[in-house]
C-alpha atoms as a PDB file:
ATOM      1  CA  UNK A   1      14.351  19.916 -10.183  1.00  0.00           C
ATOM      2  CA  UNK A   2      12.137  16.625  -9.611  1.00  0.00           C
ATOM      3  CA  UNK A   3      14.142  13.243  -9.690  1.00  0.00           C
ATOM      4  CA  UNK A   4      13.020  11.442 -12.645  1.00  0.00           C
ATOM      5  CA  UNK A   5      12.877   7.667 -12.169  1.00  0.00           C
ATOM      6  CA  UNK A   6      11.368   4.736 -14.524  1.00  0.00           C
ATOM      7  CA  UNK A   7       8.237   2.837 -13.062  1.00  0.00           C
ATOM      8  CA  UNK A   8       8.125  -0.993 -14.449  1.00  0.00           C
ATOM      9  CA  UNK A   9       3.941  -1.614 -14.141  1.00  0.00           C
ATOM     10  CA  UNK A  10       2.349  -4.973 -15.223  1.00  0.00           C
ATOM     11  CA  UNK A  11       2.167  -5.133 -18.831  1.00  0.00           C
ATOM     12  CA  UNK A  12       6.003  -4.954 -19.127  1.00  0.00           C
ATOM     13  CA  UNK A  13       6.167  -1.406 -19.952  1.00  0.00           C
ATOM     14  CA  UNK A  14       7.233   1.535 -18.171  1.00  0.00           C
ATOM     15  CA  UNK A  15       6.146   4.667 -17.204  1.00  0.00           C
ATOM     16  CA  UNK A  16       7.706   7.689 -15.897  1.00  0.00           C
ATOM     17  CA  UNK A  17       7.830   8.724 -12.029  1.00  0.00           C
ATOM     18  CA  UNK A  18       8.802  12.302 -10.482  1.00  0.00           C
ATOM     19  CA  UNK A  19       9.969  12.963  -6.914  1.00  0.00           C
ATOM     20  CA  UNK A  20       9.939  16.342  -5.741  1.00  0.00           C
ATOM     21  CA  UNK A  21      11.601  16.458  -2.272  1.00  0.00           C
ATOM     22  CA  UNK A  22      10.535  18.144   0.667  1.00  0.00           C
ATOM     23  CA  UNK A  23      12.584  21.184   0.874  1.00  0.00           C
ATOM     24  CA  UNK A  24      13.017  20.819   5.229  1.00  0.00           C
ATOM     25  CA  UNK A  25      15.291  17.821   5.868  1.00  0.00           C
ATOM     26  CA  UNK A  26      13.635  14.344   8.173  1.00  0.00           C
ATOM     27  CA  UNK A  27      10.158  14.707   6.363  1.00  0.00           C
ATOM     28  CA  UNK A  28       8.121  11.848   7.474  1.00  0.00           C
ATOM     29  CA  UNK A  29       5.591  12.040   4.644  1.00  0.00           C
ATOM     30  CA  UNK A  30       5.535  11.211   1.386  1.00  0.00           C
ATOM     31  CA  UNK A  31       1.965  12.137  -0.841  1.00  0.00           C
ATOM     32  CA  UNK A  32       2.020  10.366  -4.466  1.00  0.00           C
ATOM     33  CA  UNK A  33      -0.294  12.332  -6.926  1.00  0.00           C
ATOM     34  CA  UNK A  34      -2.030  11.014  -9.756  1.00  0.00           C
ATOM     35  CA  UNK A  35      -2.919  13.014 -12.514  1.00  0.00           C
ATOM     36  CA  UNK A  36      -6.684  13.976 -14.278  1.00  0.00           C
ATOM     37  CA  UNK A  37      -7.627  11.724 -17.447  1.00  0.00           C
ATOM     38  CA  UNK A  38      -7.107  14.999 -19.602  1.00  0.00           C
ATOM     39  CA  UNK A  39      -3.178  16.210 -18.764  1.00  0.00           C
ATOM     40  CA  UNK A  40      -0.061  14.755 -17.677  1.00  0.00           C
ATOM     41  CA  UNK A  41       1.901  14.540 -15.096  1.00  0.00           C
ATOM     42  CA  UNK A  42       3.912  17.585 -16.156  1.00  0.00           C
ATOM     43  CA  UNK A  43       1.011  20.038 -16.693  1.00  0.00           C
ATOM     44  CA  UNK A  44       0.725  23.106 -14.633  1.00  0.00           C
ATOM     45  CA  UNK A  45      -2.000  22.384 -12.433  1.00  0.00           C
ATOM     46  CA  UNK A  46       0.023  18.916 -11.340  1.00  0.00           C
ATOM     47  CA  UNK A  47       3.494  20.825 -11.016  1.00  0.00           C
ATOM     48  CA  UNK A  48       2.217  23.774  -8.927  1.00  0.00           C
ATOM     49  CA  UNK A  49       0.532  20.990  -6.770  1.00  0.00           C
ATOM     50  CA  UNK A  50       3.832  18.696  -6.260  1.00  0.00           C
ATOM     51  CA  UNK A  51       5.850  21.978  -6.041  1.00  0.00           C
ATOM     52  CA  UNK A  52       3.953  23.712  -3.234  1.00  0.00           C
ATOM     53  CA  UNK A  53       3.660  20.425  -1.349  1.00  0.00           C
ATOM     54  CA  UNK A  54       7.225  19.829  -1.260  1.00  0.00           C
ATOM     55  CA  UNK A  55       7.407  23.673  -0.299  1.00  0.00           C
ATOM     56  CA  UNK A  56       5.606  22.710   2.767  1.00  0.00           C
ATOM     57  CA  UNK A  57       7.265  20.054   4.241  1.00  0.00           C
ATOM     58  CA  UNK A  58       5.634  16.824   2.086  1.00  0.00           C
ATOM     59  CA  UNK A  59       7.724  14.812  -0.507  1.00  0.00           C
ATOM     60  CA  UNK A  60       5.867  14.719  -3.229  1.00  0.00           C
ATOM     61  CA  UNK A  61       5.551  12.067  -6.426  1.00  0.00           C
ATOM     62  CA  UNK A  62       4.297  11.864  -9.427  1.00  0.00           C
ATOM     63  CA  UNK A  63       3.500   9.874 -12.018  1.00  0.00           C
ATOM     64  CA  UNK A  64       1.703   8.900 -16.072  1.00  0.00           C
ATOM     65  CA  UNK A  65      -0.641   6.616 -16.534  1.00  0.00           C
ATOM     66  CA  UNK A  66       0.139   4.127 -19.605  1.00  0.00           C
ATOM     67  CA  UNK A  67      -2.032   5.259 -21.940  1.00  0.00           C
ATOM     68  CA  UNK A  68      -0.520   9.513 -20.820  1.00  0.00           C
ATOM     69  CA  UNK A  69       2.588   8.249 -20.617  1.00  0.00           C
ATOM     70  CA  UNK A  70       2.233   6.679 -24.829  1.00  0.00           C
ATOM     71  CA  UNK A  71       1.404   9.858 -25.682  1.00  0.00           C
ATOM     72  CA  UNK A  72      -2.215   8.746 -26.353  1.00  0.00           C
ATOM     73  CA  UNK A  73      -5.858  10.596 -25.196  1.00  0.00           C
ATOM     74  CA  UNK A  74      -8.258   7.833 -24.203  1.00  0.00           C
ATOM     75  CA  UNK A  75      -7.893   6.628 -20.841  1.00  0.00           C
ATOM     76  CA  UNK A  76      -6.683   2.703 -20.167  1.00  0.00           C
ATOM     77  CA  UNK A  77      -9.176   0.364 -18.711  1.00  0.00           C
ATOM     78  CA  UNK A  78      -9.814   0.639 -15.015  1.00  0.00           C
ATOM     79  CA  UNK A  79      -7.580  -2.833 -14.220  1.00  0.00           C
ATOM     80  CA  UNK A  80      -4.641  -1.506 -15.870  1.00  0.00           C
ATOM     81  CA  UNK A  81      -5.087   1.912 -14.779  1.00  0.00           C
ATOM     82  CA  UNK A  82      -4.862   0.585 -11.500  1.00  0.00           C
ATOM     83  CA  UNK A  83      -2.439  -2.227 -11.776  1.00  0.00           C
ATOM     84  CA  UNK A  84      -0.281   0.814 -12.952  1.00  0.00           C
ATOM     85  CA  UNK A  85      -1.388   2.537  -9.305  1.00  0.00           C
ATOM     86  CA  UNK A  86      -0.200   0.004  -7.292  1.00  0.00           C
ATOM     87  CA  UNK A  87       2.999  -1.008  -9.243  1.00  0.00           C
ATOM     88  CA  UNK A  88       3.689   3.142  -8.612  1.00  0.00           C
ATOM     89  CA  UNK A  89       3.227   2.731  -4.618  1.00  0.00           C
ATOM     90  CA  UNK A  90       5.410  -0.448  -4.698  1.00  0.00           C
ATOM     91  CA  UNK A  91       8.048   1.413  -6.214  1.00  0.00           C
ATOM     92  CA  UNK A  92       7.762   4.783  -4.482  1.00  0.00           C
ATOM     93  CA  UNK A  93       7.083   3.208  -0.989  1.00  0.00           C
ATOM     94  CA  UNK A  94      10.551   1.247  -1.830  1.00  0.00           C
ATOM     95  CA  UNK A  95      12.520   4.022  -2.734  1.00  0.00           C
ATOM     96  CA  UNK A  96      15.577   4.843  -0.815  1.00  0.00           C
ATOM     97  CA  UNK A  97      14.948   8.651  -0.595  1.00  0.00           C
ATOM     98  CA  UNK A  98      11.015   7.793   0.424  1.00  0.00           C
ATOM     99  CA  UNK A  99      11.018   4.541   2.131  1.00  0.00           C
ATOM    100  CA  UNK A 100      11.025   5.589   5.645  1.00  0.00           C
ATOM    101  CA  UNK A 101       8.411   8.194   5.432  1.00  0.00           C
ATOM    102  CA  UNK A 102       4.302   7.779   5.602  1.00  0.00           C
ATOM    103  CA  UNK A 103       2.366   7.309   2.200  1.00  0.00           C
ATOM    104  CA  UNK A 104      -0.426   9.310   1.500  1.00  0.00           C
ATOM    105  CA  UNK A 105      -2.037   8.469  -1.710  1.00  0.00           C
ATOM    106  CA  UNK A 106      -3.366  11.284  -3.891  1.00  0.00           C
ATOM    107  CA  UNK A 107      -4.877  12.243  -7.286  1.00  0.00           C
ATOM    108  CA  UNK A 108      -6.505  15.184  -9.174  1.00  0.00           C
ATOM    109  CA  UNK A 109     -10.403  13.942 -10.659  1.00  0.00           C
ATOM    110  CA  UNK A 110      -9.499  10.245 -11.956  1.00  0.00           C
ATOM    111  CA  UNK A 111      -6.336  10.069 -10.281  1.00  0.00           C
ATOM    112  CA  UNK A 112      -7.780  10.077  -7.132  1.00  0.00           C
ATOM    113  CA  UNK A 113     -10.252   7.293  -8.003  1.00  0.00           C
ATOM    114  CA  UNK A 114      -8.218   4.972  -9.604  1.00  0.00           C
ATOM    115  CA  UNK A 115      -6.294   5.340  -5.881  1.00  0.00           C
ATOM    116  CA  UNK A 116      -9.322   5.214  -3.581  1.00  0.00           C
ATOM    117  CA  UNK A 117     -10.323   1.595  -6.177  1.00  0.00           C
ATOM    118  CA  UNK A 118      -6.816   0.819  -5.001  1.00  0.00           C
ATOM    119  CA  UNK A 119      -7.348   1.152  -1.877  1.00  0.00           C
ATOM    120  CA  UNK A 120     -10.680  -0.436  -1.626  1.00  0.00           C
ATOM    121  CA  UNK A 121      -9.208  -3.957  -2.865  1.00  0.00           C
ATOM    122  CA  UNK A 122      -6.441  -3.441   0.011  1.00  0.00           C
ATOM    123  CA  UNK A 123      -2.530  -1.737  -0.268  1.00  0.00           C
ATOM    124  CA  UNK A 124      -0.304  -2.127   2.397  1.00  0.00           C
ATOM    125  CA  UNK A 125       1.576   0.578   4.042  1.00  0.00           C
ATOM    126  CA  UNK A 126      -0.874   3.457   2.709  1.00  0.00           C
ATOM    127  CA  UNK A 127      -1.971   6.170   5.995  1.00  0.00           C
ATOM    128  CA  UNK A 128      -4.611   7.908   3.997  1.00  0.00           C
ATOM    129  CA  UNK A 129      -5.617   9.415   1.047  1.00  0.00           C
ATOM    130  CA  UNK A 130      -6.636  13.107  -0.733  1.00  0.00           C
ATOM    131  CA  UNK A 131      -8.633  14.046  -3.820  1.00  0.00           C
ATOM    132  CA  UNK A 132      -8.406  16.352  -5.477  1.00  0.00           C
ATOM    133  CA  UNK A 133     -12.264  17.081  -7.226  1.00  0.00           C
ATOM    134  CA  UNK A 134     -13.437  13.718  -6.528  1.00  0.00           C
ATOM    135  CA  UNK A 135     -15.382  12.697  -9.900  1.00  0.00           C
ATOM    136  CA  UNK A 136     -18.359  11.705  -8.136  1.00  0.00           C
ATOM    137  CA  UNK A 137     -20.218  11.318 -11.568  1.00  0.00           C
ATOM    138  CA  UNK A 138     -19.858  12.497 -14.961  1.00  0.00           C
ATOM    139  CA  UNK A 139     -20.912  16.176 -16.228  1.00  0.00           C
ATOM    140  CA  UNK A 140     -24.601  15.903 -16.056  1.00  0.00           C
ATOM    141  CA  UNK A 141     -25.007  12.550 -14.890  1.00  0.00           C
ATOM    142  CA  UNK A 142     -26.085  12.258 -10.851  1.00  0.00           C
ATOM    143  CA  UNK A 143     -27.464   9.033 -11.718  1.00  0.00           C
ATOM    144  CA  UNK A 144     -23.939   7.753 -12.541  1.00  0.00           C
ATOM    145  CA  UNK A 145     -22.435   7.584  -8.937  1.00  0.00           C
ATOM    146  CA  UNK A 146     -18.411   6.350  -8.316  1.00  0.00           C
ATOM    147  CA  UNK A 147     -18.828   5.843  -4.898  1.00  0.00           C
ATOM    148  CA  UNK A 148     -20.161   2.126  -3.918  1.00  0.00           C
ATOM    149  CA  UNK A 149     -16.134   1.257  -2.825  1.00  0.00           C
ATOM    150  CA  UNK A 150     -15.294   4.046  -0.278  1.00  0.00           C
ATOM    151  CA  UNK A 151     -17.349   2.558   2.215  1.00  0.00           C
ATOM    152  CA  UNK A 152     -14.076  -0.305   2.117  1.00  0.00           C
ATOM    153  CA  UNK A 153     -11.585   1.818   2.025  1.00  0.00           C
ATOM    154  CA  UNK A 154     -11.244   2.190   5.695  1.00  0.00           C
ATOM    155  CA  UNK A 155      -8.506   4.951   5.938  1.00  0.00           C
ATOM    156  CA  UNK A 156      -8.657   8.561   6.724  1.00  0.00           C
ATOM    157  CA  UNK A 157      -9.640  10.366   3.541  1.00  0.00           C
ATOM    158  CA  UNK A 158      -9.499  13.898   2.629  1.00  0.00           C
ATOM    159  CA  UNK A 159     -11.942  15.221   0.326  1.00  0.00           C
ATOM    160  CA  UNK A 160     -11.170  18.656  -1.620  1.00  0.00           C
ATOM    161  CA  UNK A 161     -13.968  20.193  -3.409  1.00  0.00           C
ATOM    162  CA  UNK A 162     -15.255  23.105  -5.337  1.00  0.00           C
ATOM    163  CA  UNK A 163     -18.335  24.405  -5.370  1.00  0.00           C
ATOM    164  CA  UNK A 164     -18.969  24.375  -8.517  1.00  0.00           C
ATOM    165  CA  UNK A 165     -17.573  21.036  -9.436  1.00  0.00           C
ATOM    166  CA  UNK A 166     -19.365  19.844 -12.523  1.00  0.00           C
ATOM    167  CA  UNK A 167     -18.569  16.130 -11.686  1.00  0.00           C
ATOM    168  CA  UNK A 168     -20.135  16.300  -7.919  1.00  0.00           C
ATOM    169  CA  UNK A 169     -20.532  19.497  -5.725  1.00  0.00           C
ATOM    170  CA  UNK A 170     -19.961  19.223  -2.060  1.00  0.00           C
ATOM    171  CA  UNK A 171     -23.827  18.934  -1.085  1.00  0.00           C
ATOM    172  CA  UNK A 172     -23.964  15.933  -3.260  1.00  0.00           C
ATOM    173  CA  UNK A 173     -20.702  14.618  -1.822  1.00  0.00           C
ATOM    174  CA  UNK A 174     -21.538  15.418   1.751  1.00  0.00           C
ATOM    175  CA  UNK A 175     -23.891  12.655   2.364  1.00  0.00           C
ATOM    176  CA  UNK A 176     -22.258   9.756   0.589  1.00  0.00           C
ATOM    177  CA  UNK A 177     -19.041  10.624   2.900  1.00  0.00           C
ATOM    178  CA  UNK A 178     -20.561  11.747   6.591  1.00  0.00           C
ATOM    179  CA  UNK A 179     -21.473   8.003   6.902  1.00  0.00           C
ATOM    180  CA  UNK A 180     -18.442   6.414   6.593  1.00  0.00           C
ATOM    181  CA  UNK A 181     -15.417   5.324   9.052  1.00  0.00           C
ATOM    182  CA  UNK A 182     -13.391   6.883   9.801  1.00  0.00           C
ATOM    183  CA  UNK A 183     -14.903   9.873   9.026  1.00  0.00           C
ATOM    184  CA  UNK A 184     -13.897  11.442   6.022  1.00  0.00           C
ATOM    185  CA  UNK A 185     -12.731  15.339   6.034  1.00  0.00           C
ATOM    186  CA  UNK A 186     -14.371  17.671   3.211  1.00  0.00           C
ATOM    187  CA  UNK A 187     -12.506  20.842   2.192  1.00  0.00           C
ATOM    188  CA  UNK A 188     -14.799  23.063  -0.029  1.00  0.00           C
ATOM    189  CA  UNK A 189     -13.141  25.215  -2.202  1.00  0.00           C
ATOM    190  CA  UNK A 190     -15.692  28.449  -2.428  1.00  0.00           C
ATOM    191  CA  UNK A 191     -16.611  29.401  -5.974  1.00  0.00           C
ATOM    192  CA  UNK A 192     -14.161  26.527  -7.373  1.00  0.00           C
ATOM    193  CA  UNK A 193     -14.750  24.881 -10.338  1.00  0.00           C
ATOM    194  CA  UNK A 194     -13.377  20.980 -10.669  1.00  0.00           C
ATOM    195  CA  UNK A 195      -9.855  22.199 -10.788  1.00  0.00           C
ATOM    196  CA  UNK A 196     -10.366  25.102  -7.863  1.00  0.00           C
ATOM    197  CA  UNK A 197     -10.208  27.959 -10.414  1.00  0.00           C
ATOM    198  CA  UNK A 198     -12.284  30.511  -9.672  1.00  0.00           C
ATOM    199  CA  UNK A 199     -14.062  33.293 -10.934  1.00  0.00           C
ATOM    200  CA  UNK A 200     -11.890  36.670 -11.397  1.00  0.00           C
ATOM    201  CA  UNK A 201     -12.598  39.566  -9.016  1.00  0.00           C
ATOM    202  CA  UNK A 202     -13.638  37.815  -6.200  1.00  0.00           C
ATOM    203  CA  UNK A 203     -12.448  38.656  -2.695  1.00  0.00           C
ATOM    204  CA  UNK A 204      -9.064  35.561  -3.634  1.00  0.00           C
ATOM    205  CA  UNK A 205      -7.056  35.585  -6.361  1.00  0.00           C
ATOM    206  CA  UNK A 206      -6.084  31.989  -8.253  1.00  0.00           C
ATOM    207  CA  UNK A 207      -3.063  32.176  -6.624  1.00  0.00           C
ATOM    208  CA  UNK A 208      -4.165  32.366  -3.108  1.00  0.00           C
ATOM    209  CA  UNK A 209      -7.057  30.080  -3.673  1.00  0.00           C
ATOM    210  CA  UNK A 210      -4.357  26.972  -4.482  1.00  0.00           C
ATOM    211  CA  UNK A 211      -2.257  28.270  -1.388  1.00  0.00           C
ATOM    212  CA  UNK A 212      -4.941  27.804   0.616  1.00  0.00           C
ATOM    213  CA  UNK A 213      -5.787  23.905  -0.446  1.00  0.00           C
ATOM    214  CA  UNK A 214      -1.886  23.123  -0.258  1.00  0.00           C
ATOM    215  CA  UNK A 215      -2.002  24.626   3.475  1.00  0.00           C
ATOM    216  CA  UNK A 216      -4.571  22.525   4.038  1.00  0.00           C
ATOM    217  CA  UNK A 217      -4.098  19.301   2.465  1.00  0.00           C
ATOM    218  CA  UNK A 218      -0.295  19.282   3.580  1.00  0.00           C
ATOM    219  CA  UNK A 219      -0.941  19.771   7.151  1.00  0.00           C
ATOM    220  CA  UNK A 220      -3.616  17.300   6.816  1.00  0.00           C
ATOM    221  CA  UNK A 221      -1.254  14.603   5.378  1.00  0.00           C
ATOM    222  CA  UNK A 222       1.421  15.492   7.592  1.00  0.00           C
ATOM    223  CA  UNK A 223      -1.110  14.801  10.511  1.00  0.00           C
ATOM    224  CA  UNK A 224      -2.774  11.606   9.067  1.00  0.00           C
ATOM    225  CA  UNK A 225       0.909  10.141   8.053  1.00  0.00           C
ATOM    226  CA  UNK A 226       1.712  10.680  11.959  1.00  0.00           C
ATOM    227  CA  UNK A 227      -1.448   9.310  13.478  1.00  0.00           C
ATOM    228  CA  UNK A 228      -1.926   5.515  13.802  1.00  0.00           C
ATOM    229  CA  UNK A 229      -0.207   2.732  12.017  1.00  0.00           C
ATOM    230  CA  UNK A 230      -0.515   2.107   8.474  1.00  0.00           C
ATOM    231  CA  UNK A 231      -3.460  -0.146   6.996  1.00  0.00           C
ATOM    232  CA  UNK A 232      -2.449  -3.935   6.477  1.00  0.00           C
ATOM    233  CA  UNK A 233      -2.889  -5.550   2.701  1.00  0.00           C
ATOM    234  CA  UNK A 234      -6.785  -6.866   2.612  1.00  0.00           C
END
């Protein structure tokens, strides 16, 4: 069972944290996940994901947003949203079970850009970061690109995409990434929709498919978190 902990973020609220530990003793990397605008922290897609990573030698943590967390649907601003992101890295980074291991900073669709806008303004002591179905743009909107700030990111980044992502496929994605520094990786999920489901009776089954991108994006943060030394504040 994940180690429930209470998150004190700007506002003076709270919000809730998980830790799922690595089940292989002297980890040395630590991803924090944040969730889609739709679900919480404790939907399936988000528990399989923290689960299998911790399977594979990654802590894993987890986390609400405010407005998730209040029980309500619409989505907080983008400040709070990511004042909430960074008061969740302070707190994991200084946790005793987590604080000597690597951060990797994570999210599924909106959880992963509220941490790459995090990361763009500058956070201290992050190695890299993964997304999981970058929201490149709306459903139907090209025109409406979210990527102006990854150009100042500056850290390794890990891009994990379907195929058939409604909010930016991998040919769209592929050009906006290849120019930046370090070069970012691009994982494409074949046949996966935004969340990496896939169509039934092809040659993987759902179960396998999500194997696969937990393979890949835990070797990849275990590699990243052991490469280099950690970004200063900006």
């Amino acid at each position: 069972m994940p180690e429930s902990i209470i998150i004190r973020v700007p506002d003076g609220g709270a919000v809730t944290g998980l830790i799922y530990p690595a089940l292989k003793e002297a980890v040395q990397v630590t991803v924090i996940l944040g969730h889609g605008a739709g679900a919480p922290q404790t939907s399936r897609f988000m528990v399989d994901f923290a689960d299998g990573l911790a399977a594979r030698e990654c802590n894993a943590a987890t986390f609400n947003f405010p407005y998730m967390e209040h029980g309500r649907k619409v989505p907080d601003r983008a400040e709070k949203l990511e004042a909430c992101c960074r008061a969740v890295i302070e707190t994991f980074a200084a946790h005793p079970r987590l604080a000597d291991t690597s951060l990797i900073i994570a999210g599924k669709s909106m959880g992963g850009r509220i941490a790459s806008q995090v990361a763009s303004a500058g956070i201290r002591g992050v190695k890299g970061l993964v997304f999981l179905g970058y929201p490149l743009h709306p459903p139907g909107r090209p025109d409406r690109l979210r990527a102006e700030h990854l150009a100042r990111i500056g850290l390794p980044m890990l891009f994990v995409q379907g195929s058939r992502d409604g909010f930016g496929s991998p040919d769209q994605l592929r050009p906006i990434i290849e120019p930046l520094l370090p070069r970012p990786e691009l994982y494409v999920v074949q046949e996966g929709d935004h969340s990496f489901k896939v169509p039934r009776g092809g040659p993987l089954a759902q179960a396998q498919v999500y194997g696969l991108v937990l393979d890949h994006v835990s070797r990849w943060s275990i590699e990243t978190g052991a490469a280099g030394s950690a970004s200063p504040s900006l």
